[in-house]
N, C-alpha and C. Protein backbone atom coordinates (compact mmCIF):
# COMPACT_ATOMS: atom_id res chain seq x y z
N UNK A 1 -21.19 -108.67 77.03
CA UNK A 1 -20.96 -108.55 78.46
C UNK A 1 -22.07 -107.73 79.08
N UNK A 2 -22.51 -107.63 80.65
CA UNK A 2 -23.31 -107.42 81.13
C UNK A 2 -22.92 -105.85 81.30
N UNK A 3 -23.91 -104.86 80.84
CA UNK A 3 -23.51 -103.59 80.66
C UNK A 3 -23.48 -103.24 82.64
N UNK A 4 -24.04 -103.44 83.26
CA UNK A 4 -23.62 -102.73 84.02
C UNK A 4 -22.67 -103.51 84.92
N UNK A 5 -22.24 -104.80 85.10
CA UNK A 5 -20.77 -105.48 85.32
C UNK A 5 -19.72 -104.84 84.47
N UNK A 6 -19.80 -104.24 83.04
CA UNK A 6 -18.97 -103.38 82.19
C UNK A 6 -18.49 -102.64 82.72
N UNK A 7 -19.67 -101.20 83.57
CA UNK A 7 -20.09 -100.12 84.18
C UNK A 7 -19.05 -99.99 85.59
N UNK A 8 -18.89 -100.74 85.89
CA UNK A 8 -18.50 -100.97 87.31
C UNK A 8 -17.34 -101.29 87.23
N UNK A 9 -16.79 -102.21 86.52
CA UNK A 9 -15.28 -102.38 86.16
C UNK A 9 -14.60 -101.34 85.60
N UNK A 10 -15.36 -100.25 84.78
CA UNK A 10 -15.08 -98.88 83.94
C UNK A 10 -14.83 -98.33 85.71
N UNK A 11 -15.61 -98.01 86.65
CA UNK A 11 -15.35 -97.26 87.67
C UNK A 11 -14.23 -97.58 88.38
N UNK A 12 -14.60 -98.97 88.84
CA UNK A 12 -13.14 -99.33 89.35
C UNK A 12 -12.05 -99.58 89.17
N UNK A 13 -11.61 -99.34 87.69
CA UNK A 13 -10.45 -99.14 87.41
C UNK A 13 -10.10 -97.31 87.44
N UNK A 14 -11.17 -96.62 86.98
CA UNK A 14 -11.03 -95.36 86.98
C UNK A 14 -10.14 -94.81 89.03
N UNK A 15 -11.26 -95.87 89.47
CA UNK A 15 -11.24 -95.49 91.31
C UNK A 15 -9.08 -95.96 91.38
N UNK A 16 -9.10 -97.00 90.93
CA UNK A 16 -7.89 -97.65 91.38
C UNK A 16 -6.82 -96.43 90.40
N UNK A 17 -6.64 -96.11 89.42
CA UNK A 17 -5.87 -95.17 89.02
C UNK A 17 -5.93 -93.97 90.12
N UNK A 18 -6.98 -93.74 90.61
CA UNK A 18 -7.22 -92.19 91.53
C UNK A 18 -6.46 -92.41 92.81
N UNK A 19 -6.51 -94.07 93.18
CA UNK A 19 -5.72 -94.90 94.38
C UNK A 19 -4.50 -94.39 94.16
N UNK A 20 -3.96 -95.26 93.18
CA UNK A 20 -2.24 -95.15 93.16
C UNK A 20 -2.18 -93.84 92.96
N UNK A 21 -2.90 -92.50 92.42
CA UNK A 21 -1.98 -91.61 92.97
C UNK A 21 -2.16 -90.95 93.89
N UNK A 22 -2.61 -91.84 94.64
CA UNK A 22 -2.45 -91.20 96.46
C UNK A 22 -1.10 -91.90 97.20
N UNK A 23 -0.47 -92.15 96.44
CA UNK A 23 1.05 -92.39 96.27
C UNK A 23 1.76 -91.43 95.88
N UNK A 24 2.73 -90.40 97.14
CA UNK A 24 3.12 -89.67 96.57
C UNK A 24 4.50 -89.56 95.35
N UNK A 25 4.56 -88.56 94.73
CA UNK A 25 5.45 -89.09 93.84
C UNK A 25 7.21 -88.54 94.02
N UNK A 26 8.12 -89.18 93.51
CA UNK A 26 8.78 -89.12 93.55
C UNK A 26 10.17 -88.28 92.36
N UNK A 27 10.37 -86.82 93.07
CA UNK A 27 10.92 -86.00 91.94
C UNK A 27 12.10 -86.51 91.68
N UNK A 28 12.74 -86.16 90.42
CA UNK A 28 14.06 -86.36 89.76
C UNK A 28 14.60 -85.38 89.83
N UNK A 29 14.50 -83.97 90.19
CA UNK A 29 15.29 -82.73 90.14
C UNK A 29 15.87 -82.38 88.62
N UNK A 30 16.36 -83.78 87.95
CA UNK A 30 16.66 -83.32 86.37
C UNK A 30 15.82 -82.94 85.41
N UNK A 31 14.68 -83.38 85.54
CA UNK A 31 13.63 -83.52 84.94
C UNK A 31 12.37 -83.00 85.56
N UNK A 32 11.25 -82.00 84.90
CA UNK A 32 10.37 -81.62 85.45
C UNK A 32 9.47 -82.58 85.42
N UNK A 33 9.58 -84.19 85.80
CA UNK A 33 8.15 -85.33 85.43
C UNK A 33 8.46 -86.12 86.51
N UNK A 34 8.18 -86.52 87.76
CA UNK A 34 8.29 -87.35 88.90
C UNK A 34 8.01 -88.79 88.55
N UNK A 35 8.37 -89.68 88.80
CA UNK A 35 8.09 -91.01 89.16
C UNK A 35 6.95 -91.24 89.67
N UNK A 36 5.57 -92.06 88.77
CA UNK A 36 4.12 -92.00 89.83
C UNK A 36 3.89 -93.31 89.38
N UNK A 37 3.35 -94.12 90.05
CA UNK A 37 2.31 -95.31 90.14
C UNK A 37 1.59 -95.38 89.36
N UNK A 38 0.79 -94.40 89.00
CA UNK A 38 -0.57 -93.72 88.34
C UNK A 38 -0.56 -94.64 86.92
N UNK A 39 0.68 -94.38 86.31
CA UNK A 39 0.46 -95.31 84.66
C UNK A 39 0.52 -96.38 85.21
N UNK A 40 1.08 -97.41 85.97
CA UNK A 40 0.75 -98.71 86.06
C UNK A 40 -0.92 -99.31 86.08
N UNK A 41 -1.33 -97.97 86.46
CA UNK A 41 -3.35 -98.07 86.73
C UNK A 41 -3.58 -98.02 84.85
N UNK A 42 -2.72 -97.30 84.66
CA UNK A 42 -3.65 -97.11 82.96
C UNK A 42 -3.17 -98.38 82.52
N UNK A 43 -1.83 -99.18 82.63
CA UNK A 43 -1.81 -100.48 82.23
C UNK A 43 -2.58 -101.88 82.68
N UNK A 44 -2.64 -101.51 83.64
CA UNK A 44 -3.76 -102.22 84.08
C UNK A 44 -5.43 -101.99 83.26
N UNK A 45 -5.70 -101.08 83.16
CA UNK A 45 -7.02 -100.52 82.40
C UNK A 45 -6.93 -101.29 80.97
N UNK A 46 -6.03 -100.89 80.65
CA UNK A 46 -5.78 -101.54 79.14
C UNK A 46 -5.98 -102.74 78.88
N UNK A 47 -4.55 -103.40 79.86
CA UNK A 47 -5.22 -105.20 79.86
C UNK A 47 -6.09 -105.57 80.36
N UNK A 48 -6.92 -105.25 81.02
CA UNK A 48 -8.14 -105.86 81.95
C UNK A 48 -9.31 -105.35 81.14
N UNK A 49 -9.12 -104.35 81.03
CA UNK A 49 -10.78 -103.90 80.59
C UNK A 49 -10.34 -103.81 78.40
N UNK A 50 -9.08 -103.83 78.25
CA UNK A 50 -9.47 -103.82 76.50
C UNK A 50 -9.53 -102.12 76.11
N UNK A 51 -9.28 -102.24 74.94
CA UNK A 51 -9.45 -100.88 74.37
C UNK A 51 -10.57 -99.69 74.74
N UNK A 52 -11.77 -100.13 74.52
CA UNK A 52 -12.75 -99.64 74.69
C UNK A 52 -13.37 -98.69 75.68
N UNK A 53 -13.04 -99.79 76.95
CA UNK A 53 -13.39 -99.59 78.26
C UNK A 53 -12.66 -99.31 78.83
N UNK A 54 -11.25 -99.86 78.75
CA UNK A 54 -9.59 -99.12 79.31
C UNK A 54 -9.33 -97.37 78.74
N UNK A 55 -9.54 -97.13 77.30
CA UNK A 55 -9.84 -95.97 77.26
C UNK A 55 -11.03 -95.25 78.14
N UNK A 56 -12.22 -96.15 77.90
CA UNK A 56 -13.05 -95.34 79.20
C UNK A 56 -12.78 -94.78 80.54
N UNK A 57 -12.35 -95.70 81.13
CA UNK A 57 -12.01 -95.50 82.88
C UNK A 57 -10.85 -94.36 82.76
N UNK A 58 -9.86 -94.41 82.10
CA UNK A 58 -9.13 -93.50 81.29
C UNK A 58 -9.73 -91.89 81.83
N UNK A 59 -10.56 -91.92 80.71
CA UNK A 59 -11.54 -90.71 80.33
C UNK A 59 -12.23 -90.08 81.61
N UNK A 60 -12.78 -91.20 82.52
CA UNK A 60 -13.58 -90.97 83.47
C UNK A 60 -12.66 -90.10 84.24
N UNK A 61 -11.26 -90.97 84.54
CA UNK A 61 -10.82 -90.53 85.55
C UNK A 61 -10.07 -88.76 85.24
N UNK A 62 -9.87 -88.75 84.06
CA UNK A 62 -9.58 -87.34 83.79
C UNK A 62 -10.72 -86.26 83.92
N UNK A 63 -11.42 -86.67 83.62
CA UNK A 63 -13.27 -86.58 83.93
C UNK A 63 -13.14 -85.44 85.09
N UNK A 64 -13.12 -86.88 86.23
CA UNK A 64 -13.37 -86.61 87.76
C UNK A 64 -11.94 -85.76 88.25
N UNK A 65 -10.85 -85.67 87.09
CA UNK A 65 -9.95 -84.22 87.92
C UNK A 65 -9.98 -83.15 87.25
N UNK A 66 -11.23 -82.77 86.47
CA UNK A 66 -11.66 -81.63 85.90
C UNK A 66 -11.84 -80.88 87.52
N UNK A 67 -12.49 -82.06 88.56
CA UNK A 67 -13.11 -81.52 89.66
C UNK A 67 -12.57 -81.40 90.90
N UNK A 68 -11.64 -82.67 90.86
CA UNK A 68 -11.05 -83.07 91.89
C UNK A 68 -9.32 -83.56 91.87
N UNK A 69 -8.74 -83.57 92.67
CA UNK A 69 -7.13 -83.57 92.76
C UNK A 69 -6.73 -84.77 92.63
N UNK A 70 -7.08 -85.57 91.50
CA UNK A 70 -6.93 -86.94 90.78
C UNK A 70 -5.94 -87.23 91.06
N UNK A 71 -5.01 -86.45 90.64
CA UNK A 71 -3.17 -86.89 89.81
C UNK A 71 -2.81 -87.06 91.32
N UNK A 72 -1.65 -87.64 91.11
CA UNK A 72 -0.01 -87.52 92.22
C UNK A 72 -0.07 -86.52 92.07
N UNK A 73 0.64 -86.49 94.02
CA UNK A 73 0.77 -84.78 94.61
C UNK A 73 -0.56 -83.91 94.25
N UNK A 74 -1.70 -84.64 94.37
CA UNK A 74 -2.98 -83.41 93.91
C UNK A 74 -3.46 -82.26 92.98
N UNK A 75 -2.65 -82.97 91.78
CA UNK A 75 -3.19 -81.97 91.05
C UNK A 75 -4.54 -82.44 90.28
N UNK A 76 -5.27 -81.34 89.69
CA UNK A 76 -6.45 -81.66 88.70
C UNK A 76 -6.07 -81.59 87.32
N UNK A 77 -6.98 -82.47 86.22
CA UNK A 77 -6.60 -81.93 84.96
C UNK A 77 -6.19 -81.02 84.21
N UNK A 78 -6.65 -80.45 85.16
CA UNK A 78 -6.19 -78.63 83.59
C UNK A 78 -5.38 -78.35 84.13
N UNK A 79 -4.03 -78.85 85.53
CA UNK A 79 -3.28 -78.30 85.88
C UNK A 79 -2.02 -79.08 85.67
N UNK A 80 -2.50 -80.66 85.19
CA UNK A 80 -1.31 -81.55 84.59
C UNK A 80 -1.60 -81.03 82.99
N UNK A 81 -2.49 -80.64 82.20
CA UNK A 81 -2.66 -80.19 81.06
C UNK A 81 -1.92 -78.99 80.30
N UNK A 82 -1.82 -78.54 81.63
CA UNK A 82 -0.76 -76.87 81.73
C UNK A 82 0.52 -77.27 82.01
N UNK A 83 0.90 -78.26 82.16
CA UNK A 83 2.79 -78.51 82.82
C UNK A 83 3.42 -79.48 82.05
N UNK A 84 4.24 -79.89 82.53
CA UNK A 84 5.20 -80.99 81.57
C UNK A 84 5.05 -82.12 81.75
N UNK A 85 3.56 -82.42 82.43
CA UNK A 85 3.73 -83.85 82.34
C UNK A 85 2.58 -84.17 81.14
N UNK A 86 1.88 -82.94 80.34
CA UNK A 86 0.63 -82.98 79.90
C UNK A 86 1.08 -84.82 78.65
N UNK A 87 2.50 -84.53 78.23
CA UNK A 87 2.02 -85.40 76.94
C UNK A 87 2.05 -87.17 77.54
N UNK A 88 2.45 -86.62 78.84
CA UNK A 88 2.52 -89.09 79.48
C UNK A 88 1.21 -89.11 79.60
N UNK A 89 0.43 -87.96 80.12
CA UNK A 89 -1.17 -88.35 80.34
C UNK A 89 -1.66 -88.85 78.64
N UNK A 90 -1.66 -87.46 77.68
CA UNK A 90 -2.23 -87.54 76.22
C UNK A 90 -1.70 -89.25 76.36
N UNK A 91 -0.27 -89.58 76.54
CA UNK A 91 -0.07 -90.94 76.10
C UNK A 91 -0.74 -92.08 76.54
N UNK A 92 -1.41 -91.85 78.19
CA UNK A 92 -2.09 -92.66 78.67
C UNK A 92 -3.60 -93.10 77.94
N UNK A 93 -3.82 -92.11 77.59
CA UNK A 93 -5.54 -92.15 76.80
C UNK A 93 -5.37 -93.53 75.24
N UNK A 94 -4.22 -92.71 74.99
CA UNK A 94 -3.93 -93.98 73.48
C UNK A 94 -4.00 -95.23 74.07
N UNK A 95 -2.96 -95.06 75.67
CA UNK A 95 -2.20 -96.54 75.64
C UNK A 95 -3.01 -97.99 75.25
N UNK A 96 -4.35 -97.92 75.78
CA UNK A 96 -4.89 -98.89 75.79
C UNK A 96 -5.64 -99.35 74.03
N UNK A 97 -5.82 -98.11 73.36
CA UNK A 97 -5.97 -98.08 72.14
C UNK A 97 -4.74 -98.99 71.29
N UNK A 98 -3.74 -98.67 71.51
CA UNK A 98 -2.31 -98.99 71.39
C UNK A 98 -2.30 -100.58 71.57
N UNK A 99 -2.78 -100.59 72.66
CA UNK A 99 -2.52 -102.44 72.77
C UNK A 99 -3.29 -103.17 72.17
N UNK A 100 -4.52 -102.69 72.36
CA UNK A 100 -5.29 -103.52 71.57
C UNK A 100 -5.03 -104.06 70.02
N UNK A 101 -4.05 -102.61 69.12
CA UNK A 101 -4.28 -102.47 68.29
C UNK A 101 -2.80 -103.89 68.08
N UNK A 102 -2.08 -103.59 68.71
CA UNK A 102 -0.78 -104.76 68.66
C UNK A 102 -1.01 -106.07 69.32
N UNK A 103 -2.12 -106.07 69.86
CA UNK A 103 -2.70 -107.54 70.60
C UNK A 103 -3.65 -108.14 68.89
N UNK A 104 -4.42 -107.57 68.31
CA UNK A 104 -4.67 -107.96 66.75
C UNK A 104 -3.71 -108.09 65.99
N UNK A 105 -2.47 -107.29 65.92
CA UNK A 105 -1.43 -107.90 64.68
C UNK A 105 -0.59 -109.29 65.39
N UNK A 106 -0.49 -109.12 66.71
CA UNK A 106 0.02 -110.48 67.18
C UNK A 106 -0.68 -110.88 68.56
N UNK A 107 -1.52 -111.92 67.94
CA UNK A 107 -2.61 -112.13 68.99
C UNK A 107 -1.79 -113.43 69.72
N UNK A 108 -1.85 -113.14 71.00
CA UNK A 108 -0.83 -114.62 71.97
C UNK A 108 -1.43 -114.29 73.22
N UNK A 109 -1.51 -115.53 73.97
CA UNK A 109 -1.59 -115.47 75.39
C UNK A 109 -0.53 -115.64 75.83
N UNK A 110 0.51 -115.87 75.39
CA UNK A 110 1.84 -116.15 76.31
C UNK A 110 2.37 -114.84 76.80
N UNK A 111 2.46 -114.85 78.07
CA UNK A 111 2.28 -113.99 79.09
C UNK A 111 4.01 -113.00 78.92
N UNK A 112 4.60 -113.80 78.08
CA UNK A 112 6.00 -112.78 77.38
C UNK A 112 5.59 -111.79 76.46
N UNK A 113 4.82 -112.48 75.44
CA UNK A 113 4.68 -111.43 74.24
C UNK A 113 3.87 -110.76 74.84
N UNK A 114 2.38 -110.92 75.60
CA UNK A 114 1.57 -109.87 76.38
C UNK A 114 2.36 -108.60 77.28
N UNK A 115 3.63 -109.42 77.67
CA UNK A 115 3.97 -108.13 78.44
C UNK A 115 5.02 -107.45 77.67
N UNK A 116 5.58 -108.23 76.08
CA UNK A 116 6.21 -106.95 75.45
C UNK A 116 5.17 -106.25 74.74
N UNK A 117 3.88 -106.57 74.76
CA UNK A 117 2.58 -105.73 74.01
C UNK A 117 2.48 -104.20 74.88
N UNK A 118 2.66 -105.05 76.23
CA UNK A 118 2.06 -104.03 77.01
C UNK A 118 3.00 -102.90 77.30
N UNK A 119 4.91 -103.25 77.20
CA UNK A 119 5.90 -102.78 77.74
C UNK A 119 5.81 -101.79 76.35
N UNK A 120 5.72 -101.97 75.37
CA UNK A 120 5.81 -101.14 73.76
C UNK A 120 4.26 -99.92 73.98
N UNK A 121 3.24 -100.58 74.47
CA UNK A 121 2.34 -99.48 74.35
C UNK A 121 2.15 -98.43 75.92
N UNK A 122 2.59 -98.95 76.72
CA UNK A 122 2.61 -98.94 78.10
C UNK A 122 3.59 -97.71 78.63
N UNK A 123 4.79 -98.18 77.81
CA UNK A 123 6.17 -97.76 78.38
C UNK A 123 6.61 -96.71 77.22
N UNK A 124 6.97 -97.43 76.54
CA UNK A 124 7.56 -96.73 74.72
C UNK A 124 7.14 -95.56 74.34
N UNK A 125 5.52 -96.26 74.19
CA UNK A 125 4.78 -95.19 73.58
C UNK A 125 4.35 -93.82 74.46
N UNK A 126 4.55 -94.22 75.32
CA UNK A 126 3.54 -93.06 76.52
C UNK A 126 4.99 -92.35 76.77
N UNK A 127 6.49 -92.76 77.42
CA UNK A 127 7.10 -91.88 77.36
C UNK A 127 7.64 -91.28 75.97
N UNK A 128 7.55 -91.89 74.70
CA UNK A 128 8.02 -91.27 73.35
C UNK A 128 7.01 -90.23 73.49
N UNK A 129 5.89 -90.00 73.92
CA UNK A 129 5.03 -88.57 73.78
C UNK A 129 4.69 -88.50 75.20
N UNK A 130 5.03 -88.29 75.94
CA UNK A 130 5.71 -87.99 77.07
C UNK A 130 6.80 -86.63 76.49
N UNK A 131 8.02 -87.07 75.91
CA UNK A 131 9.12 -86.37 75.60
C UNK A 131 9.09 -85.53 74.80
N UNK A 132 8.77 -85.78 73.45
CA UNK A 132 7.75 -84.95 72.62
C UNK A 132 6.85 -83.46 73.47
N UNK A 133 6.45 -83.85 74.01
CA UNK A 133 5.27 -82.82 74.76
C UNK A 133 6.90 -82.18 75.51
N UNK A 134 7.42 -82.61 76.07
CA UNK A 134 8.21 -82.26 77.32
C UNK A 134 9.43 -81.34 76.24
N UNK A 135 9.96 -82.29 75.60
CA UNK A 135 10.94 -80.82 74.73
C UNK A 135 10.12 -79.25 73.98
N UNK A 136 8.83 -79.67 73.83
CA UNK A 136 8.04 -78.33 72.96
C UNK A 136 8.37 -77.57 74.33
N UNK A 137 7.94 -78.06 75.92
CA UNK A 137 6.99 -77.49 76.46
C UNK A 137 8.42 -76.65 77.51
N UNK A 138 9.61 -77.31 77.24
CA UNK A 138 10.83 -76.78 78.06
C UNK A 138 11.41 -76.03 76.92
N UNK A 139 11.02 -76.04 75.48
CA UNK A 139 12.00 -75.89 74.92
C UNK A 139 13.24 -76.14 74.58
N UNK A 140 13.45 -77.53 74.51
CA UNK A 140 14.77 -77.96 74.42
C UNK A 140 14.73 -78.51 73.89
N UNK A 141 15.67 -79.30 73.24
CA UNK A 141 15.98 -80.62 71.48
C UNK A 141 15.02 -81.85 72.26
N UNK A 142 14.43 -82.84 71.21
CA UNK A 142 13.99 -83.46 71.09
C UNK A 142 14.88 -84.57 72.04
N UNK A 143 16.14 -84.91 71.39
CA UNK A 143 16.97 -86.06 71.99
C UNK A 143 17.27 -85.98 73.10
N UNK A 144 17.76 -84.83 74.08
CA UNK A 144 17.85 -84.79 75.18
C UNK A 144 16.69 -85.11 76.14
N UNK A 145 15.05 -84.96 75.63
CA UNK A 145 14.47 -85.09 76.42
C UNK A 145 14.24 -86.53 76.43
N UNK A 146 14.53 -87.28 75.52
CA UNK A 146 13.91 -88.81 75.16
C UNK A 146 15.11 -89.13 76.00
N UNK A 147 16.14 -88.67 75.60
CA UNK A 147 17.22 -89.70 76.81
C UNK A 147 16.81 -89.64 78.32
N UNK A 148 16.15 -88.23 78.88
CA UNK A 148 15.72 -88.19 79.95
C UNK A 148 15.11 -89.03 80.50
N UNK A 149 14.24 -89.50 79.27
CA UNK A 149 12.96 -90.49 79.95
C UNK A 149 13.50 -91.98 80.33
N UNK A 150 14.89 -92.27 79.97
CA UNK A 150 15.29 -93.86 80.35
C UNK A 150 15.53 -93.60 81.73
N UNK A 151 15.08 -92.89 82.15
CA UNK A 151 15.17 -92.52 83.51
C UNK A 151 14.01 -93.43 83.93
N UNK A 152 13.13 -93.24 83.33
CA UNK A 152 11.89 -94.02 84.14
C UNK A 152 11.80 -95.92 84.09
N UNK A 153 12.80 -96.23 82.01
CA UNK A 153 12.58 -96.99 82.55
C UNK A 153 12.61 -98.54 83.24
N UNK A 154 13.29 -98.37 83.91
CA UNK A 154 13.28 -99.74 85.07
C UNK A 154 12.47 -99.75 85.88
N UNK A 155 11.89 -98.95 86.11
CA UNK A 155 10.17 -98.77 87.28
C UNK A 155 9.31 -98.90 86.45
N UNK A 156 9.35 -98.49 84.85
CA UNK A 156 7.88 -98.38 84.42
C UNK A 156 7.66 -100.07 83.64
N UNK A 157 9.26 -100.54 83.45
CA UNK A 157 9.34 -102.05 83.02
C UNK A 157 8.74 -102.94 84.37
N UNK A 158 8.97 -102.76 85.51
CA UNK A 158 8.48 -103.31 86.56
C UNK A 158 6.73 -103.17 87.06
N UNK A 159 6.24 -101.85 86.69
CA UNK A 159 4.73 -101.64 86.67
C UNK A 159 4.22 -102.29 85.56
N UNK A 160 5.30 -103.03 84.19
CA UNK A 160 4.56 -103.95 83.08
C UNK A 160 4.34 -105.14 83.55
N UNK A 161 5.24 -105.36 84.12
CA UNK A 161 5.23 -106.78 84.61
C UNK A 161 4.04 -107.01 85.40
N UNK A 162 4.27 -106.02 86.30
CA UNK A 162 3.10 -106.34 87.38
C UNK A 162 1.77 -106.24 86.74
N UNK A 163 1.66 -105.90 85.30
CA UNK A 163 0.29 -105.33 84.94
C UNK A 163 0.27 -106.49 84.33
N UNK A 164 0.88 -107.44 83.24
CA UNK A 164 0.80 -108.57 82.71
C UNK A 164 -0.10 -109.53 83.63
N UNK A 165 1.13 -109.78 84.73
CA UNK A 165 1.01 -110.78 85.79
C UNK A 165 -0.76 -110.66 86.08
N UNK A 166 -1.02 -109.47 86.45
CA UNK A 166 -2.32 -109.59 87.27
C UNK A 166 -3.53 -109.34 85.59
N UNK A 167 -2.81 -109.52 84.86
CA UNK A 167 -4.00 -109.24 83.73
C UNK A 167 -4.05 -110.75 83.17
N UNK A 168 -2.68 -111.44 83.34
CA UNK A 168 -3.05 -113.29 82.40
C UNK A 168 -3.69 -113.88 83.78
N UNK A 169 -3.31 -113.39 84.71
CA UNK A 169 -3.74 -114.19 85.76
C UNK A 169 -5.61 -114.24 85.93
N UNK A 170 -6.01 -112.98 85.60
CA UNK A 170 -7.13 -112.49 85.86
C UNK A 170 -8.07 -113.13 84.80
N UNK A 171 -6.84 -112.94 83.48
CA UNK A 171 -8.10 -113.14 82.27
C UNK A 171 -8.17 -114.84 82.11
N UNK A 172 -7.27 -115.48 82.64
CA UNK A 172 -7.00 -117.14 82.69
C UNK A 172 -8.39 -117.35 83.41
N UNK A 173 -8.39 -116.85 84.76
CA UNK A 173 -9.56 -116.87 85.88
C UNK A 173 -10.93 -116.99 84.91
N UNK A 174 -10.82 -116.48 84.14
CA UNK A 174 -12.18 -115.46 83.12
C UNK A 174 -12.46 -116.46 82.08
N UNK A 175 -11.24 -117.18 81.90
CA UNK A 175 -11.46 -118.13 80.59
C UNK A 175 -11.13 -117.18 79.41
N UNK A 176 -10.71 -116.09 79.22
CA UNK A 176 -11.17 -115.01 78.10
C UNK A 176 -10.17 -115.22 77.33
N UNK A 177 -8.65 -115.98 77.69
CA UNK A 177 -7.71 -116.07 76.88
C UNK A 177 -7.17 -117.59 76.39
């Protein structure tokens, strides 16, 4: 691929994650982790751009809130790094690693199994260490915090969908699948 068509898709997915969280987010009061848009951008990264480069834009964009108020509700990296949402981000960096790695043991274009690829590395995996991070970081049992997280998901099953949809649609466009 054309490194700097690569280059540019690495940005603009990085830009479009920084988008959605200019969506503010939405608290649960039970839980110290709000409802954000923001991972639907890393699912998107994943299917569109692939392991590589979905981890990239990833990277970038944590990058650019070393500096700047990246996250939902404005925070910067070292200040989601310091709180309870640190382990959905850690999970975001894998996610796309994650798919790739389950898009090789079951390689399909059918736009079902793509979006249980994406719903298992997307959803599963990012809140299972999500919760993880969140019981060390409250101090509380492991199970209570994982039950917390089915809180999220029917919104975060709906940001798969939407990430499928616009990723078979995109990569059909592309010929790539």
């Amino acid at each position: 691929m054309n490194s700097t068509k690569s280059l540019i898709q690495i940005a603009l997915m990085a830009t479009l994650i920084i988008i959605l969280g200019l969506m503010p987010p939405l608290p649960l009061g039970f839980i110290p982790v709000p409802i954000v848009l923001q991972n639907m951008g890393v699912m998107l990264a994943a299917v569109l751009l692939g392991a590589k480069r979905g981890t990239l834009a990833i990277l970038i964009f944590l990058i650019l809130g070393l500096f700047l108020p990246v996250f939902t509700g404005g925070s910067t990296t070292l200040v989601v790094f310091s709180g309870p949402t640190a382990g959905y981000v850690m999970g975001w960096v894998i996610m796309p690693l994650v798919l790739a790695g389950l898009r090789q043991l079951l390689p399909s274009s059918q736009p079902l199994v793509i979006f249980a690829l994406v719903w298992l590395s997307g959803v599963l995996v990012v809140d299972v260490i999500g919760a993880i991070y969140l019981a060390h970081y409250t101090h509380a049992a492991l199970l209570p915090s994982l039950l917390s997280n089915l809180v999220f998901i029917p919104g975060d099953t709906i940001k798969a969908v939407i990430a499928t949809i616009i990723g078979t649609r995109y990569r059909k466009q592309l010929g790539s699948d």
